[in-house]
Each structure stands twice: as structure tokens, then as C-alpha cells.
PDB file of N, CA and C in Angstrom:
ATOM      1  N   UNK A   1       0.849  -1.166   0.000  1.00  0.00           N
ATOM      2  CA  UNK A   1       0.000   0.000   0.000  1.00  0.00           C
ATOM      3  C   UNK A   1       0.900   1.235   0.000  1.00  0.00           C
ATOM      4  N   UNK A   2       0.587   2.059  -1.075  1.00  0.00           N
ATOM      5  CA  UNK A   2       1.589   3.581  -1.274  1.00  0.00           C
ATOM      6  C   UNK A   2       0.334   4.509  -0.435  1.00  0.00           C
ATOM      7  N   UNK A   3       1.238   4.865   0.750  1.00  0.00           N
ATOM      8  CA  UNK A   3       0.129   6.297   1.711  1.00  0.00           C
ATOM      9  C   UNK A   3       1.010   7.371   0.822  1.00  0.00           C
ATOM     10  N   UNK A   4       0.302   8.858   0.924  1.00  0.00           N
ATOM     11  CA  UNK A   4       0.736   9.935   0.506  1.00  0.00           C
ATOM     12  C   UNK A   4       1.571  10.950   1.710  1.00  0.00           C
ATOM     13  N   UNK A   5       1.862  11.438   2.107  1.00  0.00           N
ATOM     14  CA  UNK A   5       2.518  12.390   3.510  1.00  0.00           C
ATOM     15  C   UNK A   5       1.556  12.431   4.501  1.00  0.00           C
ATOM     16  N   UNK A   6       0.558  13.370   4.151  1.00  0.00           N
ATOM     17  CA  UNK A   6      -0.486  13.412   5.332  1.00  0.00           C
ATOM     18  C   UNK A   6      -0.808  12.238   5.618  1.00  0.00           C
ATOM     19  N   UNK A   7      -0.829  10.754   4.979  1.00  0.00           N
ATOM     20  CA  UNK A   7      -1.471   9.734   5.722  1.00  0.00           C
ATOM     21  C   UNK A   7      -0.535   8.938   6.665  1.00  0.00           C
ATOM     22  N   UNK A   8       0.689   9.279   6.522  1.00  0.00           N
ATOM     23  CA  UNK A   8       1.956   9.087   6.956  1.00  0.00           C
ATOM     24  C   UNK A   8       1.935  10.086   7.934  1.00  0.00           C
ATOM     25  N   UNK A   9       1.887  11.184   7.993  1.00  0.00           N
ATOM     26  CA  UNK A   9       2.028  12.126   9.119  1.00  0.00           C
ATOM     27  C   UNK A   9       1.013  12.005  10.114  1.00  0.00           C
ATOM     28  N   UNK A  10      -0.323  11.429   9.381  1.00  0.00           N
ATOM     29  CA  UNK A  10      -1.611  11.274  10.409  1.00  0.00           C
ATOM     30  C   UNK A  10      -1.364  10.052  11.368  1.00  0.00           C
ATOM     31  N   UNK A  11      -0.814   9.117  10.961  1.00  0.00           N
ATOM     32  CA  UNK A  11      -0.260   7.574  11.336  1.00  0.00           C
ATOM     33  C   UNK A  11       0.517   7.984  12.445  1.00  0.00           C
ATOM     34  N   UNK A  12       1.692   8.826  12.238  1.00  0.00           N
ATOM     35  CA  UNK A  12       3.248   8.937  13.426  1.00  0.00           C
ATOM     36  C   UNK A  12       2.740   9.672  14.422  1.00  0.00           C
ATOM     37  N   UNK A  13       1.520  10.700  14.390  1.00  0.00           N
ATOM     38  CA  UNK A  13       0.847  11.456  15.034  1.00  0.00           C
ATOM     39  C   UNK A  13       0.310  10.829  16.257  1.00  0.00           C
ATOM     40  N   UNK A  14      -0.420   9.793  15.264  1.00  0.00           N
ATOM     41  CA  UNK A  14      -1.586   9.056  15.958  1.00  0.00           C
ATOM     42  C   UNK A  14      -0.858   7.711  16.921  1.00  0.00           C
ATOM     43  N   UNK A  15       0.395   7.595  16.448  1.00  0.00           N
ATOM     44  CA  UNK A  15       0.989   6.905  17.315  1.00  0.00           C
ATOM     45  C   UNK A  15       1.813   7.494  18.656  1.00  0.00           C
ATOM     46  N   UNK A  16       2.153   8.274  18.174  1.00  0.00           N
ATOM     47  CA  UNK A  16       2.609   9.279  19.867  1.00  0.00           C
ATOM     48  C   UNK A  16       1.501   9.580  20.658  1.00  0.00           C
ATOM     49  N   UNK A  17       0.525  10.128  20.154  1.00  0.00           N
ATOM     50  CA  UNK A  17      -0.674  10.343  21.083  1.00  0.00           C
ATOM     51  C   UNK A  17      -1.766   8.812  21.734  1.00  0.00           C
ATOM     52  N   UNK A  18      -1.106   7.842  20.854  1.00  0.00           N
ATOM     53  CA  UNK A  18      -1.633   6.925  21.731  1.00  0.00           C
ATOM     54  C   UNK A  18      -0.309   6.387  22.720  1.00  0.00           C
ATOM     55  N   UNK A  19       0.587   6.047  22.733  1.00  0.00           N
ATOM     56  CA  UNK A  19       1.692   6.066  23.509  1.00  0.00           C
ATOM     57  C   UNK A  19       1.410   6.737  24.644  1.00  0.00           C
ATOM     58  N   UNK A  20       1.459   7.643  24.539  1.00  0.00           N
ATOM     59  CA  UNK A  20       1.346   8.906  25.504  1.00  0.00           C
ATOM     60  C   UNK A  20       0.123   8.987  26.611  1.00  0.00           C
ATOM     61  N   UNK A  21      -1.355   8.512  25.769  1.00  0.00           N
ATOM     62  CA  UNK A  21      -2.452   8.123  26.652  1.00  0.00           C
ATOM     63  C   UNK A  21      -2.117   7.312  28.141  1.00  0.00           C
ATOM     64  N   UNK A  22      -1.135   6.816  28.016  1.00  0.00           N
ATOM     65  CA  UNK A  22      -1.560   5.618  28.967  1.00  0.00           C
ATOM     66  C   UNK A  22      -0.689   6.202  29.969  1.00  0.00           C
ATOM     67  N   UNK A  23       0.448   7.451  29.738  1.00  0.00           N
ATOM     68  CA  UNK A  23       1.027   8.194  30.904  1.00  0.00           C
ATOM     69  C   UNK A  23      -0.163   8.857  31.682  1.00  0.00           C
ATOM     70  N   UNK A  24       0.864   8.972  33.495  1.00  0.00           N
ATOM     71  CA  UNK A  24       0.060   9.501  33.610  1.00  0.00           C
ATOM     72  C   UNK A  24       0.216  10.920  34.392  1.00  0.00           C
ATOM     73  N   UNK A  25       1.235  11.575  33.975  1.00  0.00           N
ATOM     74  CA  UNK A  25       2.338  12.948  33.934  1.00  0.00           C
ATOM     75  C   UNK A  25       1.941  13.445  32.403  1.00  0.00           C
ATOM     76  N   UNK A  26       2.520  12.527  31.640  1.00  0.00           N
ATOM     77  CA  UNK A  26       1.818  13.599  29.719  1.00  0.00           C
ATOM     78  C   UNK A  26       1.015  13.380  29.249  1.00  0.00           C
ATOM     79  N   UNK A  27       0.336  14.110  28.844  1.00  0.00           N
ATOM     80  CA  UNK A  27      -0.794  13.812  28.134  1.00  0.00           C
ATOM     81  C   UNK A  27      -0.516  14.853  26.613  1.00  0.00           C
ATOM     82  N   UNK A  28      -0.820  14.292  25.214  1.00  0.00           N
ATOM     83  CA  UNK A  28      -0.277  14.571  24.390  1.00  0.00           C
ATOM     84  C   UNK A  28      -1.782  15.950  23.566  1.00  0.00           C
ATOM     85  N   UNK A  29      -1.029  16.985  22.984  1.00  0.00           N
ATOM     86  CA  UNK A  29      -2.238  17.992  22.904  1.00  0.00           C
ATOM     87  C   UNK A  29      -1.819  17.845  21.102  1.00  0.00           C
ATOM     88  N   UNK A  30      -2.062  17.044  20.301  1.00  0.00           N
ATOM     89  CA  UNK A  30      -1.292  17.432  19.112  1.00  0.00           C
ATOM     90  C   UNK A  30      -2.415  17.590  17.953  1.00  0.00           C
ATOM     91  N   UNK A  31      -3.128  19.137  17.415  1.00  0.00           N
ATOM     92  CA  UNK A  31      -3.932  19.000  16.591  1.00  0.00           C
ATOM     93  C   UNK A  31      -3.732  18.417  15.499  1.00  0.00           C
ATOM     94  N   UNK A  32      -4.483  17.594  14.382  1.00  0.00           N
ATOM     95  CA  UNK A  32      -4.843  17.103  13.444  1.00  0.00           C
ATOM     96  C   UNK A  32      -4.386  18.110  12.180  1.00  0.00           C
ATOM     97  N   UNK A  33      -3.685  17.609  11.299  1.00  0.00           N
ATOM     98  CA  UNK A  33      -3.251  18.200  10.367  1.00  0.00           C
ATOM     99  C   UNK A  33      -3.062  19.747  10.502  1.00  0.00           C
ATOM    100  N   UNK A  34      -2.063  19.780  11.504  1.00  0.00           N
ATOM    101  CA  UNK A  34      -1.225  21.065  11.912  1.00  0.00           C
ATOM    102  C   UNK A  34       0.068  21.666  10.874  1.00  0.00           C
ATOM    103  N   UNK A  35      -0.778  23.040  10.520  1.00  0.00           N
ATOM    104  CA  UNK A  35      -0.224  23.986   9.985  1.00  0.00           C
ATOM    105  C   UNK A  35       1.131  24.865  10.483  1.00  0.00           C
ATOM    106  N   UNK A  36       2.068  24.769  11.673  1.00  0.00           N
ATOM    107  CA  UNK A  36       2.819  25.359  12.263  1.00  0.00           C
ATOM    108  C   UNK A  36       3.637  24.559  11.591  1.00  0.00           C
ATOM    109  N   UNK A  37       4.828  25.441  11.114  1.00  0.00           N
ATOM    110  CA  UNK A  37       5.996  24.672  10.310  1.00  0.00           C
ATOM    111  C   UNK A  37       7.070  23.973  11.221  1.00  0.00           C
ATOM    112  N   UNK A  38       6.647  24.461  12.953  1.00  0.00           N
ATOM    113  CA  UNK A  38       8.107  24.019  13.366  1.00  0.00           C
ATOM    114  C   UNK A  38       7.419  23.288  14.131  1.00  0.00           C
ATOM    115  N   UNK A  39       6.623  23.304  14.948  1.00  0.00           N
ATOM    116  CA  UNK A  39       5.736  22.007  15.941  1.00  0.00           C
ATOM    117  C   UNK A  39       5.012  21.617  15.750  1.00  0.00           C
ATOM    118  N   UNK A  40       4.610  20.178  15.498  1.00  0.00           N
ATOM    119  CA  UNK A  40       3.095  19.404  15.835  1.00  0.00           C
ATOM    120  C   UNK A  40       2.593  20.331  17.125  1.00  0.00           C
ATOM    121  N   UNK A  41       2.862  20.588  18.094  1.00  0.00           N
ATOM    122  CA  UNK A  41       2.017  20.297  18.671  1.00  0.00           C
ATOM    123  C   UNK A  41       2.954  20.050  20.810  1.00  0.00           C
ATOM    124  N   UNK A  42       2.102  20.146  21.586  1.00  0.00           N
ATOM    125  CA  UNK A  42       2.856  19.666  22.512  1.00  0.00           C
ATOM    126  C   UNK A  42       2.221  18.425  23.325  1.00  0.00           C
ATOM    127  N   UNK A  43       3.301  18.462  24.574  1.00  0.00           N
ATOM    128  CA  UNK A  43       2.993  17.308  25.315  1.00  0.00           C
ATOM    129  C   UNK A  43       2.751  17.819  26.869  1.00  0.00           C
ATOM    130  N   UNK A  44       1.587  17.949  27.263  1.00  0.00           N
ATOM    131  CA  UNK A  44       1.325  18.563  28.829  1.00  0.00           C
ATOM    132  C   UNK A  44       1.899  17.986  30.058  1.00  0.00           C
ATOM    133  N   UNK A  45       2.798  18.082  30.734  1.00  0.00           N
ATOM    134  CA  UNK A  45       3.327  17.578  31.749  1.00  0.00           C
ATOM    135  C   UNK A  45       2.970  17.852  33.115  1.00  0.00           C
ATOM    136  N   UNK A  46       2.455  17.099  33.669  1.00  0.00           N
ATOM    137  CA  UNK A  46       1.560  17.373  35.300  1.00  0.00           C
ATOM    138  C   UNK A  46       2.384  16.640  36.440  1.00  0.00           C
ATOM    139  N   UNK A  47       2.106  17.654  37.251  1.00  0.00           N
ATOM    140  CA  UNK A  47       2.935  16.521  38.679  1.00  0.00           C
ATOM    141  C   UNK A  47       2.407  15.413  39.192  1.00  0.00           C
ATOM    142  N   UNK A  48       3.036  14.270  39.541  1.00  0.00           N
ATOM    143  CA  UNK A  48       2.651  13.203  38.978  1.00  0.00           C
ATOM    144  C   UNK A  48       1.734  13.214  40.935  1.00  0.00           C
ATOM    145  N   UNK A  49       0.771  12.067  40.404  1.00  0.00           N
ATOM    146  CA  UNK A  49      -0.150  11.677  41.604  1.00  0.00           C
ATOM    147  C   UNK A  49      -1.413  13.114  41.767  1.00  0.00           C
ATOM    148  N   UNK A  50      -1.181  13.960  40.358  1.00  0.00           N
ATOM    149  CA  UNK A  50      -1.994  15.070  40.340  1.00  0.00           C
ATOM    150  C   UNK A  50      -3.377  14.508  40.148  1.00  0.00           C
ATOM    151  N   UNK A  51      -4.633  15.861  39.998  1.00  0.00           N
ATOM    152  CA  UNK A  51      -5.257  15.722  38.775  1.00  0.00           C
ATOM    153  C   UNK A  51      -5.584  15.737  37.659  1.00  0.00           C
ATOM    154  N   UNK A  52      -4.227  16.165  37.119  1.00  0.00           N
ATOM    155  CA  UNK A  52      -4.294  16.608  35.820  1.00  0.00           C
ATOM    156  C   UNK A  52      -5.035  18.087  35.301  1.00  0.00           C
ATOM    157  N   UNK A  53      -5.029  18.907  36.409  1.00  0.00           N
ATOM    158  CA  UNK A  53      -6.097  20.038  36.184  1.00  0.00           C
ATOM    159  C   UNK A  53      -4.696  21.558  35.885  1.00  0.00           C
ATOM    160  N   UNK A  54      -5.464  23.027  35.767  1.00  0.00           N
ATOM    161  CA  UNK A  54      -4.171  23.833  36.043  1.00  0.00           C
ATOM    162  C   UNK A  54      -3.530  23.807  36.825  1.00  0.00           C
ATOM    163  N   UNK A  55      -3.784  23.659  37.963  1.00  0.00           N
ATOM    164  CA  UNK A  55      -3.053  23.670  39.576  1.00  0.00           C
ATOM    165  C   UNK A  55      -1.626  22.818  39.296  1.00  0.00           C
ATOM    166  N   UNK A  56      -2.166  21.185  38.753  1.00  0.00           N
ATOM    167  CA  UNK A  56      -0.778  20.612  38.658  1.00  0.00           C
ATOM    168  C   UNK A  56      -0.057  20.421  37.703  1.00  0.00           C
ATOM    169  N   UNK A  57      -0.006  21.663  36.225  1.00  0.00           N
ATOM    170  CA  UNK A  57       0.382  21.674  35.038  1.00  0.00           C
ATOM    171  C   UNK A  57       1.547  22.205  35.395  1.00  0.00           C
ATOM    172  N   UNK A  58       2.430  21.570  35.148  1.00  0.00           N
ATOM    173  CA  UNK A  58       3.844  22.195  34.990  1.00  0.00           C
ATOM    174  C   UNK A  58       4.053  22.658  33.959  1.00  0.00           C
ATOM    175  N   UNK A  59       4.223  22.343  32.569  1.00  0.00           N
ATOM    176  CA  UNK A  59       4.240  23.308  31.962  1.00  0.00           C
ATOM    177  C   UNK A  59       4.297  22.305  30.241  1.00  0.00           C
ATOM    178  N   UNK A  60       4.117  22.695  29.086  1.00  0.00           N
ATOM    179  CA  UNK A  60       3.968  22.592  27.677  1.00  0.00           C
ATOM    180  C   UNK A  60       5.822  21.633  27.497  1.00  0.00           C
ATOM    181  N   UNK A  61       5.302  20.789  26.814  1.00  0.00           N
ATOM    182  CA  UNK A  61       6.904  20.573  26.030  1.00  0.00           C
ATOM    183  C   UNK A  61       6.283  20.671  24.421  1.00  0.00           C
ATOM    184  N   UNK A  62       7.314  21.707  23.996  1.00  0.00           N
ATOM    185  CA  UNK A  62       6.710  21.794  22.207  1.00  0.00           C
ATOM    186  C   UNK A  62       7.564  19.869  21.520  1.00  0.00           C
ATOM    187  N   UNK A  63       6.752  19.921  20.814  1.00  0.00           N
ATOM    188  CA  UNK A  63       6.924  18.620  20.273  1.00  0.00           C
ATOM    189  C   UNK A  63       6.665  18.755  18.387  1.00  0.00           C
ATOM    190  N   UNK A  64       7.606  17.947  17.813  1.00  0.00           N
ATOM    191  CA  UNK A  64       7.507  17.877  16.321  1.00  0.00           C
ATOM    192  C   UNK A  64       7.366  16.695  16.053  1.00  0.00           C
ATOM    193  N   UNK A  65       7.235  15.531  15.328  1.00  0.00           N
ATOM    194  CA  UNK A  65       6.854  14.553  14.924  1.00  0.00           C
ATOM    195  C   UNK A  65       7.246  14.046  13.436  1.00  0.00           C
ATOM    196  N   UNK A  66       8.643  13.436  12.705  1.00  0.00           N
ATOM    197  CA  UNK A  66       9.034  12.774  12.318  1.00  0.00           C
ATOM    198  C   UNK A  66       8.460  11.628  11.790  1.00  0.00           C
ATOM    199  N   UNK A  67       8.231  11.734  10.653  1.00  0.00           N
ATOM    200  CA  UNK A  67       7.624  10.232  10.062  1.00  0.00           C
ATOM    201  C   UNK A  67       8.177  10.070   8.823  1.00  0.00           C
ATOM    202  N   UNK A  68       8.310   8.947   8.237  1.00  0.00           N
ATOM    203  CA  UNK A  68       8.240   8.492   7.038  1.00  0.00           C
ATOM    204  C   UNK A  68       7.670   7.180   6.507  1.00  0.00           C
ATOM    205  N   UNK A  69       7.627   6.329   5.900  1.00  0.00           N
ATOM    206  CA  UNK A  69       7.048   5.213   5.704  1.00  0.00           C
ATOM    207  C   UNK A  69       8.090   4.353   5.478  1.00  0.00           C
ATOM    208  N   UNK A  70       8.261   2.471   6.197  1.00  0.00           N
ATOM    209  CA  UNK A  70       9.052   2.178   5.621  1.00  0.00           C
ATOM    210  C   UNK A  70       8.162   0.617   5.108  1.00  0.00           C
ATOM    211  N   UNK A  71       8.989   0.177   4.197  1.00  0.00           N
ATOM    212  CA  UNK A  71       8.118  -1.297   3.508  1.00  0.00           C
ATOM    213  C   UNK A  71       8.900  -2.353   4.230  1.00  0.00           C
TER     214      UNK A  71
END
């Protein structure tokens, strides 16, 4: 099967943000076919044993996302 970029970029996307689900410090914020030339997107980092709310947001990691296809 030949994917084109975006279906390749939607794939590497969709695999960090599921990775990432099952932390439970990051949680991954990465919009869908993102227009910013230098970041996908980031990864929210909370103190851990938090709720995940503002109180225990430490702070954004910018994140880019690397893909290509291999056979």
C-alpha cells in the first residue's frame, strides 16, 4: 500500500498520542493536520499523583513529529 505524507504524518501522530495516553504525567495535545511549520504540537506535563487540572500543570513541552514510511 503507497500512503501519501499526510497519511503518513496522520499515522506517526496518531501513534505518539496513543503512547502517551496511557502516561500519567503527559498527556499529548497534538492538533490534526497542523499547519505550524516548526511544531506538531505539545505534550502537557503534570505533577505526577496530580489531577491533571491547572493547579498541577507544569508546563507545555513543544513537540515535532518525524515520520516516514518504511516497507
Amino acid at each position: 500500500m503507497i500512503l501519501d505524507n499526510t497519511q503518513i504524518e496522520t499515522a506517526g501522530v496518531n501513534a505518539v498520542e496513543e503512547y502517551f495516553n496511557f502516561s500519567k504525567t503527559l498527556h499529548p495535545s497534538l492538533p490534526k493536520e497542523d499547519k505550524n511549520p516548526v511544531w506538531d504540537g505539545k505534550l502537557l506535563l503534570y505533577q505526577p499523583g496530580g489531577k491533571n487540572n491547572n493547579s498541577s500543570l507544569i508546563g507545555p513541552i513543544h513537540t515535532q513529529v518525524k515520520t516516514h514510511c518504511c516497507e
